[in-house]
PDB file of N, CA and C in Angstrom:
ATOM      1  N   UNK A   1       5.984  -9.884  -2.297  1.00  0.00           N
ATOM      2  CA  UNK A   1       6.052  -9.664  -0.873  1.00  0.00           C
ATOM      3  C   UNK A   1       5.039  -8.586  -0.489  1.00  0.00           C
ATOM      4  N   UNK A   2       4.551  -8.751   0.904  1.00  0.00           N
ATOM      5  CA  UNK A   2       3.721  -7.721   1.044  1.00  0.00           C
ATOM      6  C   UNK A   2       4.034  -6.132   1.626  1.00  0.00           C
ATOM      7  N   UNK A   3       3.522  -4.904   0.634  1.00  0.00           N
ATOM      8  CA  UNK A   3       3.769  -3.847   1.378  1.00  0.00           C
ATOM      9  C   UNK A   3       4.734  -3.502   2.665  1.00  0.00           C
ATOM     10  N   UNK A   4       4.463  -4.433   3.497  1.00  0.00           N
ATOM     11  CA  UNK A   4       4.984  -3.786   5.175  1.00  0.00           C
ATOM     12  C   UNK A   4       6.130  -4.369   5.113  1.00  0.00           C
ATOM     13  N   UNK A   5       6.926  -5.305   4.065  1.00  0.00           N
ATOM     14  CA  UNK A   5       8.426  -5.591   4.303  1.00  0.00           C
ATOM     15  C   UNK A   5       9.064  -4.716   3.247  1.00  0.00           C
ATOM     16  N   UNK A   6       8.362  -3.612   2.611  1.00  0.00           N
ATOM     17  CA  UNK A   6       9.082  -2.589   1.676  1.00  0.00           C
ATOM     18  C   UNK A   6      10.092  -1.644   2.586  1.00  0.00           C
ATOM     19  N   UNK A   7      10.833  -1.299   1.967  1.00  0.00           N
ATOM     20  CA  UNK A   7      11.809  -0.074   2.383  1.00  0.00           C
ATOM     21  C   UNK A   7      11.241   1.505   2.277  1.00  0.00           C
ATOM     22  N   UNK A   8      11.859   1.863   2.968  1.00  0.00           N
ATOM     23  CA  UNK A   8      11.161   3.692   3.403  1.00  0.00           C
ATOM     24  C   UNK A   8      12.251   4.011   2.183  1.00  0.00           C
ATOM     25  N   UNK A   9      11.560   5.215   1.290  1.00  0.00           N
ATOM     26  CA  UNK A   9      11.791   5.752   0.677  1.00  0.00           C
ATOM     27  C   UNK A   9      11.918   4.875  -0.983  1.00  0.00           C
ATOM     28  N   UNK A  10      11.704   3.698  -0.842  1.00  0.00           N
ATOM     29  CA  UNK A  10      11.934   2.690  -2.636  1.00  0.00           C
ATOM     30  C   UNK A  10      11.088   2.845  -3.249  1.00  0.00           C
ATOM     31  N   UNK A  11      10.712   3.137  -4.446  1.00  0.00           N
ATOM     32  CA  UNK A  11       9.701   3.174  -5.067  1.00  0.00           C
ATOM     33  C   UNK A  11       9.393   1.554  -5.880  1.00  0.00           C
ATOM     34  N   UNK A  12       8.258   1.248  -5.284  1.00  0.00           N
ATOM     35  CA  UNK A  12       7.596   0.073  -5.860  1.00  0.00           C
ATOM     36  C   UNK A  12       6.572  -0.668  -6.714  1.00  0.00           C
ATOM     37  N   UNK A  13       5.781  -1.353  -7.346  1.00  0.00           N
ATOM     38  CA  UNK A  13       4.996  -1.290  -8.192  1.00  0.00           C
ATOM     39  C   UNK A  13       4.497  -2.558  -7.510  1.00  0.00           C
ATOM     40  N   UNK A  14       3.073  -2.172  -7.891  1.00  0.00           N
ATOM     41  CA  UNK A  14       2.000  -3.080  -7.179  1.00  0.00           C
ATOM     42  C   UNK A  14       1.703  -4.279  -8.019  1.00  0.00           C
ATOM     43  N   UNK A  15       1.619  -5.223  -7.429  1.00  0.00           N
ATOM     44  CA  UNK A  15       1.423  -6.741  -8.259  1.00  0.00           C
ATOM     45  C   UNK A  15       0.078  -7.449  -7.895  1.00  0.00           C
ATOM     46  N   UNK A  16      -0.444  -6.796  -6.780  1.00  0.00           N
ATOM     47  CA  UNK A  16      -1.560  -7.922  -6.819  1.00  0.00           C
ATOM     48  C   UNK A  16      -2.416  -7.013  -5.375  1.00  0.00           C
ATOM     49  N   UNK A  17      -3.551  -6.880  -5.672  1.00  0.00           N
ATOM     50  CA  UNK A  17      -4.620  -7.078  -4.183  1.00  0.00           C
ATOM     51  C   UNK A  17      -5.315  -7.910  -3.444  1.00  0.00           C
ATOM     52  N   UNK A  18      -4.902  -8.254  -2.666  1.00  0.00           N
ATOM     53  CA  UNK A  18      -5.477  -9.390  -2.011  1.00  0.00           C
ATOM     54  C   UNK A  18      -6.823  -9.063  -0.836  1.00  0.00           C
ATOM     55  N   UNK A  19      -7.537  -9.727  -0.468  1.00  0.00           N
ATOM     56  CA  UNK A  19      -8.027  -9.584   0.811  1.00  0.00           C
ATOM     57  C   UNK A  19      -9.584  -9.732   0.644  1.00  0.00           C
ATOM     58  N   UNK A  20     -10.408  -9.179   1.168  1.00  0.00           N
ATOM     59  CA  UNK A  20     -11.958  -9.619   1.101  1.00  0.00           C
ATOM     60  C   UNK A  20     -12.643  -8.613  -0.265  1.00  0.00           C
ATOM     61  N   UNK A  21     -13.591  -8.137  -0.812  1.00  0.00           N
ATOM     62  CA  UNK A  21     -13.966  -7.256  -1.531  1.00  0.00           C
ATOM     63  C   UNK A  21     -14.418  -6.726  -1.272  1.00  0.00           C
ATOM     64  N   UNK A  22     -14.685  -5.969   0.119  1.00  0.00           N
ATOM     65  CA  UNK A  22     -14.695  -4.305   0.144  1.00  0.00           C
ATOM     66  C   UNK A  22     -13.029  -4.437   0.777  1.00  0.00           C
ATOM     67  N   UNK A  23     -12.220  -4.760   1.135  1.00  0.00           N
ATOM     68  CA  UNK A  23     -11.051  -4.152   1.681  1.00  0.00           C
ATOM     69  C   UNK A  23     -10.340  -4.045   0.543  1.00  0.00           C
ATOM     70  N   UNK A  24     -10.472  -4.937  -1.334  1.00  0.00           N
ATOM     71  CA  UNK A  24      -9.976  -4.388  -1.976  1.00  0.00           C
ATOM     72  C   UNK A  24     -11.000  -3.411  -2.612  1.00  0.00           C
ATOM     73  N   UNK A  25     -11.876  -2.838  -2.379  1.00  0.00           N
ATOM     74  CA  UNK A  25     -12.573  -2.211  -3.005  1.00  0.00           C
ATOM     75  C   UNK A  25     -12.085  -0.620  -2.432  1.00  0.00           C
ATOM     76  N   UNK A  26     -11.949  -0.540  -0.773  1.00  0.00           N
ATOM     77  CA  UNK A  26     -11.302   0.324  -0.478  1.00  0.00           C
ATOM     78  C   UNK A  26     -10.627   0.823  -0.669  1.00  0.00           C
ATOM     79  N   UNK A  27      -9.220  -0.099  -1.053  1.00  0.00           N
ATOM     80  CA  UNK A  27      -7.903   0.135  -1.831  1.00  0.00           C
ATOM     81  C   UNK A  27      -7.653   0.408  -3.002  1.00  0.00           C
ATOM     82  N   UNK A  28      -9.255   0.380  -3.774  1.00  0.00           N
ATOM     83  CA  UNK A  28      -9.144   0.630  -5.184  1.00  0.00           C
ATOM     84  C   UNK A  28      -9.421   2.193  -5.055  1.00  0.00           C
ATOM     85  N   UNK A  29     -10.011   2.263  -4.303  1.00  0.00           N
ATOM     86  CA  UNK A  29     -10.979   3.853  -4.104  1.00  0.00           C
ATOM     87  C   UNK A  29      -9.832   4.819  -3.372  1.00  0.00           C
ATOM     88  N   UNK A  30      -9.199   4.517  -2.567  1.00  0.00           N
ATOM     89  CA  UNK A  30      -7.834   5.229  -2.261  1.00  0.00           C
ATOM     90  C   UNK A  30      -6.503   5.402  -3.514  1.00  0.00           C
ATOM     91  N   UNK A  31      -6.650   4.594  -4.358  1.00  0.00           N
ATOM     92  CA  UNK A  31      -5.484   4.375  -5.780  1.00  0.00           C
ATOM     93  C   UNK A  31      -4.796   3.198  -5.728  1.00  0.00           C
ATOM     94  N   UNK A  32      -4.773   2.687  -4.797  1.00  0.00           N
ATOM     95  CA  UNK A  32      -4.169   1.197  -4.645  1.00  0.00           C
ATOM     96  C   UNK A  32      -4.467   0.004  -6.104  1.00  0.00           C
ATOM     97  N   UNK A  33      -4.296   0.394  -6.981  1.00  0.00           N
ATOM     98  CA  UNK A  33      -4.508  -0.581  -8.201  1.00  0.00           C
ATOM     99  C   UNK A  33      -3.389  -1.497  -8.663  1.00  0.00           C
ATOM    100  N   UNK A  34      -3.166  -2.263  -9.143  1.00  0.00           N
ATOM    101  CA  UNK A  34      -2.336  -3.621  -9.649  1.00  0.00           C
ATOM    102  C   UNK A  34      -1.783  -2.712 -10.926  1.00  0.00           C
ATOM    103  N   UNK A  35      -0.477  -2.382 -10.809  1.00  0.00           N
ATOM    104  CA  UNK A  35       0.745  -1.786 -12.082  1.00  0.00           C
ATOM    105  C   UNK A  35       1.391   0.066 -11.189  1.00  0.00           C
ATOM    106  N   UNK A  36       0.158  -0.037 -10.433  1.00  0.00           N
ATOM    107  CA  UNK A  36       0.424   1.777 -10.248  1.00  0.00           C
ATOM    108  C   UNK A  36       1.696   1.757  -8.967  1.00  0.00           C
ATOM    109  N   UNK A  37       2.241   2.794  -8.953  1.00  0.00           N
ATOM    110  CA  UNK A  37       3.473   2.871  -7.640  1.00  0.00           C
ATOM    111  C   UNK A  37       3.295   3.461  -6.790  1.00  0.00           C
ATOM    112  N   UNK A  38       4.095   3.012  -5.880  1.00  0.00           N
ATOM    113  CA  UNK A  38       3.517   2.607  -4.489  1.00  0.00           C
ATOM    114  C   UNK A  38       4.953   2.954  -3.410  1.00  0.00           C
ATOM    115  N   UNK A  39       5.052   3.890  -3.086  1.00  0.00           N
ATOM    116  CA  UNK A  39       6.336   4.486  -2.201  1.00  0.00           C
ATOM    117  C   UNK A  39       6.227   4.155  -0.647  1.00  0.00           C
ATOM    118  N   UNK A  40       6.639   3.410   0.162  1.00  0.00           N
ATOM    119  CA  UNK A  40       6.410   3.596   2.006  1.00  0.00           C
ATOM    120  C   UNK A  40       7.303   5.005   2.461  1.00  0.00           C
ATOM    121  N   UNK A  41       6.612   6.280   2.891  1.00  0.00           N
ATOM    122  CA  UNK A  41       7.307   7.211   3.080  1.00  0.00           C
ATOM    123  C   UNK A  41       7.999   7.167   4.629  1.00  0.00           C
ATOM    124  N   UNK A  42       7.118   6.313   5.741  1.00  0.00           N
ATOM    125  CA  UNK A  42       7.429   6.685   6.883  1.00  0.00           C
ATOM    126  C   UNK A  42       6.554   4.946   7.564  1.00  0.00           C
ATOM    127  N   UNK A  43       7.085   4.768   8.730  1.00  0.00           N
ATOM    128  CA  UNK A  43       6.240   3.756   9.159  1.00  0.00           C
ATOM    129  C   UNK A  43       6.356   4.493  11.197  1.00  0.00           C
ATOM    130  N   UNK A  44       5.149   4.351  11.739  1.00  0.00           N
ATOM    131  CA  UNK A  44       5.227   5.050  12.594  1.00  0.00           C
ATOM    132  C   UNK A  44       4.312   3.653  13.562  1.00  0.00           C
ATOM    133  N   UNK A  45       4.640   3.400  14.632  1.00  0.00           N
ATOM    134  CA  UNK A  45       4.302   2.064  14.997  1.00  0.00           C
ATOM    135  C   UNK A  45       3.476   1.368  14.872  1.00  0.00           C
ATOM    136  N   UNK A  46       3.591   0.680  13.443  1.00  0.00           N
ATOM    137  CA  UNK A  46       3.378  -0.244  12.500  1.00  0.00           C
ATOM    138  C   UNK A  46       2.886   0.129  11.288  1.00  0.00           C
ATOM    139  N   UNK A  47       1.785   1.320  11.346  1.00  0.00           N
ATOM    140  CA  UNK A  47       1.482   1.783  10.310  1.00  0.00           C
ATOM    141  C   UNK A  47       2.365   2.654   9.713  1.00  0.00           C
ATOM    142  N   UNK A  48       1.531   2.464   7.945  1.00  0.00           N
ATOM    143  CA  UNK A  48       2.261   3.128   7.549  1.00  0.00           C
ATOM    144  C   UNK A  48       1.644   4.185   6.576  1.00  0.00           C
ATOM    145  N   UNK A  49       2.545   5.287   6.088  1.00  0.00           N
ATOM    146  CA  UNK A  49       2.339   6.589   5.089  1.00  0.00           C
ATOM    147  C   UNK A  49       3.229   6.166   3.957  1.00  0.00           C
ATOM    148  N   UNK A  50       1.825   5.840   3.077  1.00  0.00           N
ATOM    149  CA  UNK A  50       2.348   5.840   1.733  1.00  0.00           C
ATOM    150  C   UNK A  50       2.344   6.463   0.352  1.00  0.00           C
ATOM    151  N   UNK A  51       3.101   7.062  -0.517  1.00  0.00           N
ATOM    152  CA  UNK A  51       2.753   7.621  -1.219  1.00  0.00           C
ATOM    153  C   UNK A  51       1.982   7.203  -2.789  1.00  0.00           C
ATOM    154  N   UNK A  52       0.773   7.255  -3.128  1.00  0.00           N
ATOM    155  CA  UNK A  52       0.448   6.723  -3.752  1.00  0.00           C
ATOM    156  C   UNK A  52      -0.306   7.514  -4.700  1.00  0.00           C
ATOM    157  N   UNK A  53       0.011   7.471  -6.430  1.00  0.00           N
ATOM    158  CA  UNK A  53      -0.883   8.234  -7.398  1.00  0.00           C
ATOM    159  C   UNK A  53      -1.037   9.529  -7.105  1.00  0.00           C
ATOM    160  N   UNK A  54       0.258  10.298  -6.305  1.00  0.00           N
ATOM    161  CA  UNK A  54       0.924  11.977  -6.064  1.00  0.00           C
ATOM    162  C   UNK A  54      -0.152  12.368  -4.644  1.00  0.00           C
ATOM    163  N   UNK A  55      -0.549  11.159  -3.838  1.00  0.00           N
ATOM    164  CA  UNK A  55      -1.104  11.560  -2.601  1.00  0.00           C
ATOM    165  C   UNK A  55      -0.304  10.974  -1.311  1.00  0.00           C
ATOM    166  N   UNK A  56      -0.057  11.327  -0.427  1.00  0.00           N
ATOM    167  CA  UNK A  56       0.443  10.732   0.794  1.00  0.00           C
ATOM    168  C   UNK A  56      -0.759   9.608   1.211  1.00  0.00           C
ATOM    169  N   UNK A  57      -1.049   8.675   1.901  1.00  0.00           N
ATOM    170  CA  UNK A  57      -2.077   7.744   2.317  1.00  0.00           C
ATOM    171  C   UNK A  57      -1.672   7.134   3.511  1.00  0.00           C
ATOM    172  N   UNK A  58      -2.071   7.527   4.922  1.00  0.00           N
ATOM    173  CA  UNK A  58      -2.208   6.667   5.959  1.00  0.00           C
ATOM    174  C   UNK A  58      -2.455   4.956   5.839  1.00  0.00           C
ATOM    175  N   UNK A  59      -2.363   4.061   6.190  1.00  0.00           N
ATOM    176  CA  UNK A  59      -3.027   2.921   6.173  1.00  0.00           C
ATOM    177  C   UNK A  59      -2.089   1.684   7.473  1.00  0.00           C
ATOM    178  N   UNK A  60      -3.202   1.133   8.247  1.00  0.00           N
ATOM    179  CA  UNK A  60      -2.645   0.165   8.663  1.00  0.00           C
ATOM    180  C   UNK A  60      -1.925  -0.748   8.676  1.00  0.00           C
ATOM    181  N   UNK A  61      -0.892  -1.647   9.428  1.00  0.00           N
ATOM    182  CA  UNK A  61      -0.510  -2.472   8.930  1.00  0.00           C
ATOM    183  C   UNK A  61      -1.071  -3.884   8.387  1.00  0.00           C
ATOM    184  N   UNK A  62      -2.505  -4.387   8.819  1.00  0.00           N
ATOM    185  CA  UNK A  62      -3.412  -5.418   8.501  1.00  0.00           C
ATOM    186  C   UNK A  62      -3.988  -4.727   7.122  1.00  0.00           C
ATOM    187  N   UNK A  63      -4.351  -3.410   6.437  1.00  0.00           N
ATOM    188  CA  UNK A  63      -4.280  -3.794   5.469  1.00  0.00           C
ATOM    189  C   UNK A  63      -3.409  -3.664   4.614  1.00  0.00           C
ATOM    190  N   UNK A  64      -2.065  -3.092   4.974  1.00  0.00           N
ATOM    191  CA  UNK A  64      -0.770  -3.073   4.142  1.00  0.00           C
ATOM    192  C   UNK A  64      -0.634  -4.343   3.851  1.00  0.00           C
ATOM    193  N   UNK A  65      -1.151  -5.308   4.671  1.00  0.00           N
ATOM    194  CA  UNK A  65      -0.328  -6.926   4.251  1.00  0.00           C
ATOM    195  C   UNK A  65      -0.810  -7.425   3.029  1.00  0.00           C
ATOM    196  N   UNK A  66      -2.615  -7.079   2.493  1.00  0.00           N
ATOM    197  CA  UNK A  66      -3.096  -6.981   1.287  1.00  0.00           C
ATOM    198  C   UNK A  66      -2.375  -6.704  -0.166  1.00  0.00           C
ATOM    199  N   UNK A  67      -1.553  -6.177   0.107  1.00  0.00           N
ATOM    200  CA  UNK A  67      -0.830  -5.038  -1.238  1.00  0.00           C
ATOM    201  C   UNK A  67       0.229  -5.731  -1.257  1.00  0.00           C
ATOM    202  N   UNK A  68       0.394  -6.549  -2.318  1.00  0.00           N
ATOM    203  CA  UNK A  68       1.803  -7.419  -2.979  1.00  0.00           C
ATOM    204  C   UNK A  68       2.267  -6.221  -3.819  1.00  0.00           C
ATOM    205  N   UNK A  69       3.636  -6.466  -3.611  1.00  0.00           N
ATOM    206  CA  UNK A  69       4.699  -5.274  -4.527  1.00  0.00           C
ATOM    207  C   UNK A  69       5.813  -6.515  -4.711  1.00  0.00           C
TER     208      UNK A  69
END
């Protein structure tokens, strides 16, 4: 399922990146990698703050939909 139907506060593990190759290239360069975890701390209208590889991370909801957990 993608990122934006996760629960605030679950800790999750990433299964897959999807999307064009710089938008996963972006996501690689922020920590977004396939095995690493992946927390939704807050969602604030639509986007969301996630915690990822001991950093907090802003990100939209168009590319949250990228990030299978």
């Amino acid at each position: 399922m993608p990122l934006t139907m996760a629960k605030a506060g679950e800790p999750n593990s990433i299964k897959k990146i999807g999307g064009k190759a710089e938008t996963r290239q972006y996501l690689e360069n922020l920590g977004f990698v396939a095995g690493s975890a992946v927390t939704v701390i807050s969602e604030i209208s639509g986007n969301l703050i996630v915690n990822v590889k001991e950093s907090r991370v802003a990100i939209s909801r168009d590319i949250a939909r990228n990030i299978m957990i």
